[in-house]
PDB file of N, CA and C in Angstrom:
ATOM      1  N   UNK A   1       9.728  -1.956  23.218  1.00  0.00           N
ATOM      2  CA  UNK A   1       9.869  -1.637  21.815  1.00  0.00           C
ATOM      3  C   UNK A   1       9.172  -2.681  20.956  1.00  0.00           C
ATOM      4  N   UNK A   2       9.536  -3.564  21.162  1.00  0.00           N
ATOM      5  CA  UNK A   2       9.019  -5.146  20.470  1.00  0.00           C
ATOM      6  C   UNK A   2       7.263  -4.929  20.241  1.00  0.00           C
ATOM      7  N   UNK A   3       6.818  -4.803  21.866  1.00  0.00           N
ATOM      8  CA  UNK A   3       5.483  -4.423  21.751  1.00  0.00           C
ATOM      9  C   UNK A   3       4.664  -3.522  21.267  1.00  0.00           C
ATOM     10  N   UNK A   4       5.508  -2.414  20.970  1.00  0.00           N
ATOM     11  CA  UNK A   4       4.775  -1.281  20.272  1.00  0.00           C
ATOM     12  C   UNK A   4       5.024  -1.618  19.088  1.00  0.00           C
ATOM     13  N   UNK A   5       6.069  -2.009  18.386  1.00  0.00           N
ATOM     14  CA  UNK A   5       5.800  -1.936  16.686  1.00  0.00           C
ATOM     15  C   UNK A   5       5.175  -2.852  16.140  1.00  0.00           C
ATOM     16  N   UNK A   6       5.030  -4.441  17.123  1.00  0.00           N
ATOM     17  CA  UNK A   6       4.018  -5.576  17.193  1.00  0.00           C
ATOM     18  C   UNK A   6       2.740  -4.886  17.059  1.00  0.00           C
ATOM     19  N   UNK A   7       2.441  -4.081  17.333  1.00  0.00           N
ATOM     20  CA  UNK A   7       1.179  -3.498  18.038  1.00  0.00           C
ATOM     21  C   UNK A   7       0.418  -2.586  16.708  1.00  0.00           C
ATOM     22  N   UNK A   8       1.470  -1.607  16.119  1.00  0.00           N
ATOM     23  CA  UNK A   8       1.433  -1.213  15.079  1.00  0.00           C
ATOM     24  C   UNK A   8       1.520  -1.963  13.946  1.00  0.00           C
ATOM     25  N   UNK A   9       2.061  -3.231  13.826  1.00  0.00           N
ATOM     26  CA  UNK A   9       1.913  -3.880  12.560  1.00  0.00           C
ATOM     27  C   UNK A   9       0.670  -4.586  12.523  1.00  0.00           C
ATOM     28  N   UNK A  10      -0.105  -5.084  13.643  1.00  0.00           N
ATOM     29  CA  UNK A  10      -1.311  -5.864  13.674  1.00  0.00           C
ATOM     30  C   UNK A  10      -2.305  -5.028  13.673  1.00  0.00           C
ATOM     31  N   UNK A  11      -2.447  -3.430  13.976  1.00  0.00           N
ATOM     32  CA  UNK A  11      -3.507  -2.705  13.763  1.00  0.00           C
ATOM     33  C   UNK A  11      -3.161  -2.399  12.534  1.00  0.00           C
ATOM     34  N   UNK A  12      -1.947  -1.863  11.200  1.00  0.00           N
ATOM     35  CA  UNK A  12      -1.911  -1.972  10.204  1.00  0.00           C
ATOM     36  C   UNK A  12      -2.754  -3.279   9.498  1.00  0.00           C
ATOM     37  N   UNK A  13      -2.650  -4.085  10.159  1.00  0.00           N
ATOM     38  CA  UNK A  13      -3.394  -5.742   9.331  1.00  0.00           C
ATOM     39  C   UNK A  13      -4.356  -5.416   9.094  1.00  0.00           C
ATOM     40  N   UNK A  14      -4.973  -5.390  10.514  1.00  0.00           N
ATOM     41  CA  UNK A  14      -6.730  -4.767  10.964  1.00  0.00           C
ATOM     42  C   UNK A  14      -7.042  -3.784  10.016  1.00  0.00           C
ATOM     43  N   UNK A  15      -6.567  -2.792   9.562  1.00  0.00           N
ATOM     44  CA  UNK A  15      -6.590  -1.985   9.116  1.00  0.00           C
ATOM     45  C   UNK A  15      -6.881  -2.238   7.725  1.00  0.00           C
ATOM     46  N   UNK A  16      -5.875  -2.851   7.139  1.00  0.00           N
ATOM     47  CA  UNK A  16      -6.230  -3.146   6.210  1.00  0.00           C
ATOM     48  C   UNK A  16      -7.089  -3.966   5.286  1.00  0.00           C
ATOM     49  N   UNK A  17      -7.311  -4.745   6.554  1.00  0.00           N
ATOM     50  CA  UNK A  17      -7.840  -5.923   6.063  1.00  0.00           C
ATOM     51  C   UNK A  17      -9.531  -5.241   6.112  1.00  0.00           C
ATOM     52  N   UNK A  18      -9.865  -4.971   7.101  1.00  0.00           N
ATOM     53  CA  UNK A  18     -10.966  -3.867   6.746  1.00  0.00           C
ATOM     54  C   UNK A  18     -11.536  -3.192   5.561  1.00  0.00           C
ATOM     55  N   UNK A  19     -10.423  -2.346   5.267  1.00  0.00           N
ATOM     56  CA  UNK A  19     -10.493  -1.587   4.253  1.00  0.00           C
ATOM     57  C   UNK A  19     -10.507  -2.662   2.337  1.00  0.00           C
ATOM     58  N   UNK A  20      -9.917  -3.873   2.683  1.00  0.00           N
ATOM     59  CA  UNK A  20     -10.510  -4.974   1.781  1.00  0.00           C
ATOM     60  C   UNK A  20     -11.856  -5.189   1.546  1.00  0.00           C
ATOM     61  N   UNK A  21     -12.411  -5.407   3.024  1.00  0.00           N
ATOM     62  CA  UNK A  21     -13.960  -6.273   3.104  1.00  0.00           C
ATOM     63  C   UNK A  21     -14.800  -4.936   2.551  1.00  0.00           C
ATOM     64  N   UNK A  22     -14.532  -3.678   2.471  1.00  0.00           N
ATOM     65  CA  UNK A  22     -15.024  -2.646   2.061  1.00  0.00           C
ATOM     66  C   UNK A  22     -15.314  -2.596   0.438  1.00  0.00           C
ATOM     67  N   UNK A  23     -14.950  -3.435  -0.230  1.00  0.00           N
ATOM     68  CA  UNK A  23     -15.451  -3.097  -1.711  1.00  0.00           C
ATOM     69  C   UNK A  23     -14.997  -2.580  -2.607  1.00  0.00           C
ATOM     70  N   UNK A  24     -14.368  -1.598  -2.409  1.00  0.00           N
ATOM     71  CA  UNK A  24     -14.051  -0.316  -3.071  1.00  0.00           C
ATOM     72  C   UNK A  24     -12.933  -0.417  -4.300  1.00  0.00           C
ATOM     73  N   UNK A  25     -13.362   0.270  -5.170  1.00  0.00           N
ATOM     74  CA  UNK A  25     -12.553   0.239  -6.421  1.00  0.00           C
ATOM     75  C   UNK A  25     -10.554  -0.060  -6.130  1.00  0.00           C
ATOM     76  N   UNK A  26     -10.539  -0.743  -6.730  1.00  0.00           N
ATOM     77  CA  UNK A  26      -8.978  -1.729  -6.370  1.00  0.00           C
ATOM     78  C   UNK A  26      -8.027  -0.529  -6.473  1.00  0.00           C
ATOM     79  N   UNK A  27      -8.466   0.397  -6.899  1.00  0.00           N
ATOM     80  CA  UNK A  27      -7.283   1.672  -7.359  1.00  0.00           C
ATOM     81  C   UNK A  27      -7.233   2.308  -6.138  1.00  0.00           C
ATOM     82  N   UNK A  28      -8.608   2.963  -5.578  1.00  0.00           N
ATOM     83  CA  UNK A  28      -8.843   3.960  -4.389  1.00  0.00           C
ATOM     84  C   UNK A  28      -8.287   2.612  -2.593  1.00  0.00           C
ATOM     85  N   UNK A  29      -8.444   1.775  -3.192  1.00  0.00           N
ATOM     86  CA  UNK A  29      -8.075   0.338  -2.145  1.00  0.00           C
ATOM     87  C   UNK A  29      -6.463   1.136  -2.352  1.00  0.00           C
ATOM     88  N   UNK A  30      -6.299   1.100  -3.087  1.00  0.00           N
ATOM     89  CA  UNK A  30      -4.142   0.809  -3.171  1.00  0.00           C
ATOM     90  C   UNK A  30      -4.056   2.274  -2.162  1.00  0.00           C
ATOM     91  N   UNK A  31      -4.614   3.265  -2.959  1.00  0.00           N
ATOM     92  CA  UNK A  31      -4.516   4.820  -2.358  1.00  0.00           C
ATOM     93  C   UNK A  31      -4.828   4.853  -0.557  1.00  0.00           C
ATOM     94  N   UNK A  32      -5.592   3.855  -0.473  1.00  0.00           N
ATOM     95  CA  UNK A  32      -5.963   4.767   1.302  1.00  0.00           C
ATOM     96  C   UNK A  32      -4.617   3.326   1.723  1.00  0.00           C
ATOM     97  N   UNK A  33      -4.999   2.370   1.474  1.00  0.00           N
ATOM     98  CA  UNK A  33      -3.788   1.892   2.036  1.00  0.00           C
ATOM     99  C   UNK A  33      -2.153   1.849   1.884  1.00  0.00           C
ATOM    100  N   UNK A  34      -1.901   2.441   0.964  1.00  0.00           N
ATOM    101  CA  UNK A  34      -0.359   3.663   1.418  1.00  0.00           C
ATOM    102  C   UNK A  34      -0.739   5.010   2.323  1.00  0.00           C
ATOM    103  N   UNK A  35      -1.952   5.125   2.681  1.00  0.00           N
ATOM    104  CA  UNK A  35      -2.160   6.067   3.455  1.00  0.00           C
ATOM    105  C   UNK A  35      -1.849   5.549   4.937  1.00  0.00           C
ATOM    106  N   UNK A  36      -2.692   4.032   4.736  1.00  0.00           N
ATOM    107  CA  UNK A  36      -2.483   3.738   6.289  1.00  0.00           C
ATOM    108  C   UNK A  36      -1.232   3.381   6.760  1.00  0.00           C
ATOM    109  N   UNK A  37      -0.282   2.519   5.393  1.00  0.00           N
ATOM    110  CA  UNK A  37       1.361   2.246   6.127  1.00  0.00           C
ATOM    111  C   UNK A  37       1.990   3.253   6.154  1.00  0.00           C
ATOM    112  N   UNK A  38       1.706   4.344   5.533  1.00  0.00           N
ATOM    113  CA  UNK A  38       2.853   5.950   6.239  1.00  0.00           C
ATOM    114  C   UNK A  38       2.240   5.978   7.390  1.00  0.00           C
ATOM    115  N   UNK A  39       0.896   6.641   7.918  1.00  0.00           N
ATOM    116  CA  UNK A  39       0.135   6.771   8.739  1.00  0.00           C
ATOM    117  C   UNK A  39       1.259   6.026   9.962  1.00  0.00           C
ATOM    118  N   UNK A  40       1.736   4.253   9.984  1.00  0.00           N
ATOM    119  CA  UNK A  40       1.835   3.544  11.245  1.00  0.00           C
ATOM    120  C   UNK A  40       3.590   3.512  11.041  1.00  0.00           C
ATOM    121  N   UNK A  41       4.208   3.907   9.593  1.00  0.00           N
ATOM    122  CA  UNK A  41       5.396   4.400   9.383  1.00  0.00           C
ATOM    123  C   UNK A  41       5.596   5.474  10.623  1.00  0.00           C
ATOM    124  N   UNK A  42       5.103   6.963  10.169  1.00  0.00           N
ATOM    125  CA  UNK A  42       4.952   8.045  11.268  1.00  0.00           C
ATOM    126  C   UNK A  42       4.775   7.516  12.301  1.00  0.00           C
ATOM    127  N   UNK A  43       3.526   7.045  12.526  1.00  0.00           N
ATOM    128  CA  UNK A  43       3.727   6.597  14.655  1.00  0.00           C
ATOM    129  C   UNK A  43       4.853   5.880  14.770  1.00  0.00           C
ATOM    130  N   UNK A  44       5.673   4.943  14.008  1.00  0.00           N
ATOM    131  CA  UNK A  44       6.531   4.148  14.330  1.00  0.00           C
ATOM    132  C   UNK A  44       7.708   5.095  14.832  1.00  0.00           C
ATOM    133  N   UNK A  45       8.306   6.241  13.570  1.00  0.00           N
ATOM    134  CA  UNK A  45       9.180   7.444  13.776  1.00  0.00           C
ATOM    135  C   UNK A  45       8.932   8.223  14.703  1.00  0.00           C
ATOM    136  N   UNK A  46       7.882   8.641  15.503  1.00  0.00           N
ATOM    137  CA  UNK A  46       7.268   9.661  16.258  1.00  0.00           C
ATOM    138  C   UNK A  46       7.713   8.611  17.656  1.00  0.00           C
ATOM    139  N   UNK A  47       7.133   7.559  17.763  1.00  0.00           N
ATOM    140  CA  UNK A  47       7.755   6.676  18.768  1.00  0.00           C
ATOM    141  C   UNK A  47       9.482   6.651  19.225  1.00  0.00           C
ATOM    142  N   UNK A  48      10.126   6.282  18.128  1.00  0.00           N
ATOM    143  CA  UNK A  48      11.602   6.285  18.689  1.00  0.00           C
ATOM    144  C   UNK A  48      12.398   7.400  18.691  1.00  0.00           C
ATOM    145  N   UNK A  49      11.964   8.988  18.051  1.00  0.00           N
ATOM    146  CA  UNK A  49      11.920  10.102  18.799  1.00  0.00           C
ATOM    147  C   UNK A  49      12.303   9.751  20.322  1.00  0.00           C
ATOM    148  N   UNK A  50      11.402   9.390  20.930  1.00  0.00           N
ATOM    149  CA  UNK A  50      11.580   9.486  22.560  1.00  0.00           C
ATOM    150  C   UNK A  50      12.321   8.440  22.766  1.00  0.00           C
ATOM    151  N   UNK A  51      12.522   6.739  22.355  1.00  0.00           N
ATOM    152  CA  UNK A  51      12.813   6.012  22.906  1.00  0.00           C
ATOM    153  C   UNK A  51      14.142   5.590  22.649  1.00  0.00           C
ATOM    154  N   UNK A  52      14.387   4.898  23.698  1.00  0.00           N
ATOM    155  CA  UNK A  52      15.812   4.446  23.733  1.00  0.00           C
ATOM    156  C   UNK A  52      16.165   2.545  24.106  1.00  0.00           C
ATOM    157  N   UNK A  53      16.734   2.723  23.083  1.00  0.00           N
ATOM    158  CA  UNK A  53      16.666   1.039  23.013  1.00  0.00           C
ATOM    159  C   UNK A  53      17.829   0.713  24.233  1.00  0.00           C
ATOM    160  N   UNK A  54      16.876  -0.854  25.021  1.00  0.00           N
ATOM    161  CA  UNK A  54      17.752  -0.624  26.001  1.00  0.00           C
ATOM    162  C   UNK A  54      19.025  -1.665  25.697  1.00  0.00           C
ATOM    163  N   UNK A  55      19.542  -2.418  24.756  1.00  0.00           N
ATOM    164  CA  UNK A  55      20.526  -2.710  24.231  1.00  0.00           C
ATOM    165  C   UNK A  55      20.892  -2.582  23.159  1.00  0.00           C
ATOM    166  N   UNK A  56      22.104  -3.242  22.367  1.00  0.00           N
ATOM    167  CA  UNK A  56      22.150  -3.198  21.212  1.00  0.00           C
ATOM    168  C   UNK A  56      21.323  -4.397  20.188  1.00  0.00           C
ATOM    169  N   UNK A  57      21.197  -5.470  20.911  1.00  0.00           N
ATOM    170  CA  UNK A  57      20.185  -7.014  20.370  1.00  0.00           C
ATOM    171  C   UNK A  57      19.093  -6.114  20.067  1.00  0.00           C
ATOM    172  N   UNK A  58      18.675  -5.146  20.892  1.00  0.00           N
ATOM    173  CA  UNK A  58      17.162  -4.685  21.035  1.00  0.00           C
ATOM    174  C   UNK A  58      17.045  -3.786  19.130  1.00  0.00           C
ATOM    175  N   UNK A  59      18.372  -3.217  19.645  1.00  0.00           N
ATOM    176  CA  UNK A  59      18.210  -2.629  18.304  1.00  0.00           C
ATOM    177  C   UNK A  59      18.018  -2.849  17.074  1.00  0.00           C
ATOM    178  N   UNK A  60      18.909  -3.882  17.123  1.00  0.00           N
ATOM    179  CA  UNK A  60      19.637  -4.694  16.116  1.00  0.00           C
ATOM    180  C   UNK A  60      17.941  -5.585  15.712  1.00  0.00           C
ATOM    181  N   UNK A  61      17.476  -6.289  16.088  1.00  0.00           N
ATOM    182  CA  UNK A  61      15.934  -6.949  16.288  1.00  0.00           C
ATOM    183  C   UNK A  61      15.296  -5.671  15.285  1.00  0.00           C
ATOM    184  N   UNK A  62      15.061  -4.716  16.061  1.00  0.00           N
ATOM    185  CA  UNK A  62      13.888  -3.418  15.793  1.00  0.00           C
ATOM    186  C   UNK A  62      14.769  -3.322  13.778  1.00  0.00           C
ATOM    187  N   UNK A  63      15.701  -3.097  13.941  1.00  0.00           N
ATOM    188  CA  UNK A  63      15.918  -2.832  12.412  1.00  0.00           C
ATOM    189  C   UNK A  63      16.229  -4.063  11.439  1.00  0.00           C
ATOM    190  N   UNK A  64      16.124  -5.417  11.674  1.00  0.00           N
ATOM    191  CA  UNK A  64      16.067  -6.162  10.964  1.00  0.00           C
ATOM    192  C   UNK A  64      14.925  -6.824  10.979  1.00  0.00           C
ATOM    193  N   UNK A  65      13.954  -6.939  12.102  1.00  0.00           N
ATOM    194  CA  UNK A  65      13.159  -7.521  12.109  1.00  0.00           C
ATOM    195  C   UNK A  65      11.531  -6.203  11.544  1.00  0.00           C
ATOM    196  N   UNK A  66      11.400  -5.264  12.983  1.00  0.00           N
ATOM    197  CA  UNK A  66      10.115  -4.517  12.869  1.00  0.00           C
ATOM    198  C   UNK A  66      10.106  -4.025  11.948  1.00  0.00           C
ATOM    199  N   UNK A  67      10.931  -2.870  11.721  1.00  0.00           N
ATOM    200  CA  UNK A  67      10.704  -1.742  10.691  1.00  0.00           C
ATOM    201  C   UNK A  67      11.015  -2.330   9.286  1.00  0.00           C
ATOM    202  N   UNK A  68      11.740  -3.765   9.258  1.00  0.00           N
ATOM    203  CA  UNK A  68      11.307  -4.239   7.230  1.00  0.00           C
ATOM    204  C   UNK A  68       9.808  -4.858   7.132  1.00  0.00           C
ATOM    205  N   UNK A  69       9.229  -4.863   7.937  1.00  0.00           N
ATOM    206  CA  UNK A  69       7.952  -5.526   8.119  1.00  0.00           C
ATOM    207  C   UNK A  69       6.915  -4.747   8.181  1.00  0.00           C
ATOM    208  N   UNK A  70       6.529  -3.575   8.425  1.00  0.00           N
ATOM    209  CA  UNK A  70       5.658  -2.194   7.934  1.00  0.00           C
ATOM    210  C   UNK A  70       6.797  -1.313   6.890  1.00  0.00           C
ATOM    211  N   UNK A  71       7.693  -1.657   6.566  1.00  0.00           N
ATOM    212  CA  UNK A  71       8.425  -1.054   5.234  1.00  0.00           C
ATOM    213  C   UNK A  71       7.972  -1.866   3.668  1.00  0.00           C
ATOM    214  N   UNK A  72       7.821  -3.109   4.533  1.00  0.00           N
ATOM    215  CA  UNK A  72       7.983  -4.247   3.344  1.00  0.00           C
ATOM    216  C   UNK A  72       6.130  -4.016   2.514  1.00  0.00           C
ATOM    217  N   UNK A  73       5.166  -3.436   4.085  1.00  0.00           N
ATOM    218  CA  UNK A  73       3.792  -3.540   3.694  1.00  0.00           C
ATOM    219  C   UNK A  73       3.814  -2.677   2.651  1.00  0.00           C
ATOM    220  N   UNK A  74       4.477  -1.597   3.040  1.00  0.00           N
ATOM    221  CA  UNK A  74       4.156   0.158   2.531  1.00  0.00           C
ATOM    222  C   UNK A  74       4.681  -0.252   0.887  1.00  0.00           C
ATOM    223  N   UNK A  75       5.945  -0.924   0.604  1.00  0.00           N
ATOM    224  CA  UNK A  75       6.429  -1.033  -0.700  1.00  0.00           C
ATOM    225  C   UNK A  75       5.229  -1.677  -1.440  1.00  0.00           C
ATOM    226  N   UNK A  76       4.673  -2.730  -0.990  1.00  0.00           N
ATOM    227  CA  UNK A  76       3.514  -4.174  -1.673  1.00  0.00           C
ATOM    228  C   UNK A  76       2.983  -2.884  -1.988  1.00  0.00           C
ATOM    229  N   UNK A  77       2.003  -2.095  -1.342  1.00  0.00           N
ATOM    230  CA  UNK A  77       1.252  -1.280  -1.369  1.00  0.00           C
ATOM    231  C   UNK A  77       1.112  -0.304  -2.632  1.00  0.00           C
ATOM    232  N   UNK A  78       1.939  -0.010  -2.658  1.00  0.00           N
ATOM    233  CA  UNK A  78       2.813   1.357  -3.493  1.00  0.00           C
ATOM    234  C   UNK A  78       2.982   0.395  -5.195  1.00  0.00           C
ATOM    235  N   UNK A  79       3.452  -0.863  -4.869  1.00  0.00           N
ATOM    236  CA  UNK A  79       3.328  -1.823  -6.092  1.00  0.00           C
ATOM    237  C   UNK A  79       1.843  -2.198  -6.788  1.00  0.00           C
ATOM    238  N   UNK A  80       1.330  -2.289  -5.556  1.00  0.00           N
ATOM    239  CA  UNK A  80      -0.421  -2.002  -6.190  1.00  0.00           C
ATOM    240  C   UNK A  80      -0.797  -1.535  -6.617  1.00  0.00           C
ATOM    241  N   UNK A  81      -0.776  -0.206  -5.825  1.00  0.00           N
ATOM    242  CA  UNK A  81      -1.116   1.475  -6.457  1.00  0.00           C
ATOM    243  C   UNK A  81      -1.002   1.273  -8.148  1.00  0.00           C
ATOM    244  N   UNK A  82       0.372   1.160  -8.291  1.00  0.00           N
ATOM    245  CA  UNK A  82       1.149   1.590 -10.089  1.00  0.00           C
ATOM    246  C   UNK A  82       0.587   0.589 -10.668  1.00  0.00           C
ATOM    247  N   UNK A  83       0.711  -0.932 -10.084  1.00  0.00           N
ATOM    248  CA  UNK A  83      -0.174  -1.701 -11.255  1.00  0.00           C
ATOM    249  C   UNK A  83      -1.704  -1.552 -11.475  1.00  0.00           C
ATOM    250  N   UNK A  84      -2.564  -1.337 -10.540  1.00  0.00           N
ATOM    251  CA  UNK A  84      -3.672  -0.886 -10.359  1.00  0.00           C
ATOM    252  C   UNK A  84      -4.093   0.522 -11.461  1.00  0.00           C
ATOM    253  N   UNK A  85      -3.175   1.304 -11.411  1.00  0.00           N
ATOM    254  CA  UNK A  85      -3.068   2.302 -12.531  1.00  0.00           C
ATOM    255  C   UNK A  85      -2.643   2.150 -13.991  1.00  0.00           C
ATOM    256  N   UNK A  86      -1.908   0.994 -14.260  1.00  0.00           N
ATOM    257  CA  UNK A  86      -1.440   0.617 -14.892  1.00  0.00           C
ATOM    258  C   UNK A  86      -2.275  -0.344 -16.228  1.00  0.00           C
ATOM    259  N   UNK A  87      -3.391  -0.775 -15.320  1.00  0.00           N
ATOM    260  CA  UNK A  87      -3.907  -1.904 -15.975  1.00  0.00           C
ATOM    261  C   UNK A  87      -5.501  -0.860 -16.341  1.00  0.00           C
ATOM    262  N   UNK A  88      -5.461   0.460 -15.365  1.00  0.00           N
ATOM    263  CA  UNK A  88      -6.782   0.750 -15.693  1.00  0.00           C
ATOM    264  C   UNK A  88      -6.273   2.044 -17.203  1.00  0.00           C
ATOM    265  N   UNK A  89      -4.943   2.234 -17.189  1.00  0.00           N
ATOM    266  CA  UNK A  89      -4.362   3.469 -18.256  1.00  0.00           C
ATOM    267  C   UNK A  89      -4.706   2.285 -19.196  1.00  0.00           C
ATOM    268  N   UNK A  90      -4.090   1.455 -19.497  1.00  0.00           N
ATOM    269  CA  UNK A  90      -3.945  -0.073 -20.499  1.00  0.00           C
ATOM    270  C   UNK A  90      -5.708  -0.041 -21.419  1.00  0.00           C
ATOM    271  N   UNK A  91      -6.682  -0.535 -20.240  1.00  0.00           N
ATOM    272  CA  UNK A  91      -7.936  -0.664 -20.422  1.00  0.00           C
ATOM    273  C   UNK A  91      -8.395   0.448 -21.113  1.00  0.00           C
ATOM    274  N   UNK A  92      -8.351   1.887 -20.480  1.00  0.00           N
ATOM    275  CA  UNK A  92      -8.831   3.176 -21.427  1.00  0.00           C
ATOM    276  C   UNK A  92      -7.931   2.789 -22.704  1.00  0.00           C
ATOM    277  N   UNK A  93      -6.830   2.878 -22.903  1.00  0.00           N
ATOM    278  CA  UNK A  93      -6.347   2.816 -24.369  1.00  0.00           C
ATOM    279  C   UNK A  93      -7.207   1.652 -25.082  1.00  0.00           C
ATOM    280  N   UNK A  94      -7.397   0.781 -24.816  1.00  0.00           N
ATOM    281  CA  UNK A  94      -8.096  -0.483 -25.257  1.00  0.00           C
ATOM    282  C   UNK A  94      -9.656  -0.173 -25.981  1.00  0.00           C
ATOM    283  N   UNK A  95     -10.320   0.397 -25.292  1.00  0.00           N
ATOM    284  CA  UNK A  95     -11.346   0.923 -25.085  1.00  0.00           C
ATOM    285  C   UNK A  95     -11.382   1.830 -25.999  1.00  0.00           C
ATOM    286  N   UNK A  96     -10.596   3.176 -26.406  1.00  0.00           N
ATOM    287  CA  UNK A  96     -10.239   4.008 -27.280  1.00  0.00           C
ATOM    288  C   UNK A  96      -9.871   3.565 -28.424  1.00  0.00           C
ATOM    289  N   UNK A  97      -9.171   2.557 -28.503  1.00  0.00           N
ATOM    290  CA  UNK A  97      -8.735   1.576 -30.001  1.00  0.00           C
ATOM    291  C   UNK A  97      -9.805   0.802 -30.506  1.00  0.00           C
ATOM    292  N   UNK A  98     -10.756   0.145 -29.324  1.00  0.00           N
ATOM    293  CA  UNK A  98     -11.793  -0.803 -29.646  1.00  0.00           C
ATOM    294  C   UNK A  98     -12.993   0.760 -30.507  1.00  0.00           C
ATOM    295  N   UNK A  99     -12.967   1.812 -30.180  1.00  0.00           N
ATOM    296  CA  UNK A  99     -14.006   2.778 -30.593  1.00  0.00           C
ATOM    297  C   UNK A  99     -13.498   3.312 -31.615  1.00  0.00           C
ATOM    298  N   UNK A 100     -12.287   3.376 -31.966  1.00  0.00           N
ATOM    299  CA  UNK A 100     -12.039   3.693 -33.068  1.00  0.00           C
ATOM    300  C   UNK A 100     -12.188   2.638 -34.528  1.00  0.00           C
ATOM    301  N   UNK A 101     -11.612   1.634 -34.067  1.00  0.00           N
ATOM    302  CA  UNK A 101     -11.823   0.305 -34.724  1.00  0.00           C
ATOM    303  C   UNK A 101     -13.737   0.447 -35.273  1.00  0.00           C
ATOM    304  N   UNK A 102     -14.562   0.468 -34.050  1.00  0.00           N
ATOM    305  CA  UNK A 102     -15.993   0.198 -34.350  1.00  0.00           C
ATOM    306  C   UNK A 102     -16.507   1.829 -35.276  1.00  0.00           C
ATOM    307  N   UNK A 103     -15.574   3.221 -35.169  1.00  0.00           N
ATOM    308  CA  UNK A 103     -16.018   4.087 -35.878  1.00  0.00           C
ATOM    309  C   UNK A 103     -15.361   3.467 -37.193  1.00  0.00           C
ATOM    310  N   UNK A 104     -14.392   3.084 -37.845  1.00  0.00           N
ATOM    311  CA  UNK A 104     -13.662   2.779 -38.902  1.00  0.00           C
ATOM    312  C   UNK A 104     -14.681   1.700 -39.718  1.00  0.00           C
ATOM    313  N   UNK A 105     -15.273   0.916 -39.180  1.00  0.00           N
ATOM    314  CA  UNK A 105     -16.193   0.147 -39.557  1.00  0.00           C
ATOM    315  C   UNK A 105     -17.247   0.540 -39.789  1.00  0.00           C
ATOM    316  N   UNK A 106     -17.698   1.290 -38.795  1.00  0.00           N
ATOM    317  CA  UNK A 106     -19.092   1.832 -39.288  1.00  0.00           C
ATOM    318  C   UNK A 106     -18.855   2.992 -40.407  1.00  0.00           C
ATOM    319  N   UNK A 107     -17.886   3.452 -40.521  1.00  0.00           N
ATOM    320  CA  UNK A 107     -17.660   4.499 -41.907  1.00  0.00           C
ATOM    321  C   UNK A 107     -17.610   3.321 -43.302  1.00  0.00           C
ATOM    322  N   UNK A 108     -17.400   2.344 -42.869  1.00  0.00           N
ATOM    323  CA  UNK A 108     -17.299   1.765 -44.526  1.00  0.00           C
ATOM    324  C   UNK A 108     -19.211   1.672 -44.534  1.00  0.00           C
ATOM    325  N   UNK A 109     -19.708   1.049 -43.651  1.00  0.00           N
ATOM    326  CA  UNK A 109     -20.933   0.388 -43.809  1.00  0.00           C
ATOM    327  C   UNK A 109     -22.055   1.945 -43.770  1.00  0.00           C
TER     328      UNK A 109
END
C-alpha cells in the first residue's frame, strides 16, 4: 500500500512539475493540474477498491499520512485555480476603468 500511493504522489510531482517548466498561462497551469490530482485521486480510489489493508497501523498510516498528501496537493491546486481567476477578473475590471477613465478625458480634450 505504502508503495503504491508513494508511487502516485511522486509521479503527481513529476507531473507537475513538468507541466510548470511548460510555460503556459498560470490560469490553464491551475486547470490541467487539478486535472492531474483527481486523475492520481481516482487511481488512488480505483486501487483500494481491490485492496485490503493488511493491518490496522497499515490503515491508520494510509489515512493520516497518504491520502492528506495528494488531498492536500488537489486543495493548493484548486486555491490557485480561484486566485489565478481572481486576479485575472480584478485586471479586466482595471483595464475597463483605466478605458473609461482615458475615454472621459479624451471627451473633455
Amino acid at each position: 500500500m505504502e508503495t503504491k500511493a508513494n508511487q502516485l504522489y511522486q509521479v503527481l510531482n513529476e507531473n507537475l512539475q513538468s507541466l510548470k517548466s511548460n510555460g503556459c498561462h498560470p490560469l490553464v497551469l491551475a486547470e490541467k493540474s487539478i486535472a492531474l490530482c483527481i486523475k492520481s485521486m481516482e487511481e488512488l480510489r480505483e486501487f483500494l477498491t481491490c485492496y485490503i489493508f493488511k493491518n490496522e497501523q497499515e490503515e491508520i498510516l494510509f489515512f493520516k499520512k497518504w491520502k492528506p498528501k495528494l488531498h492536500a496537493e488537489l486543495m493548493f491546486q484548486r486555491e490557485s485555480y480561484f486566485l489565478q481567476k481572481k486576479i485575472l477578473v480584478e485586471s479586466v475590471d482595471k483595464v475597463l476603468e483605466c478605458k473609461q477613465q482615458i475615454g472621459r478625458i479624451n471627451h473633455h480634450f
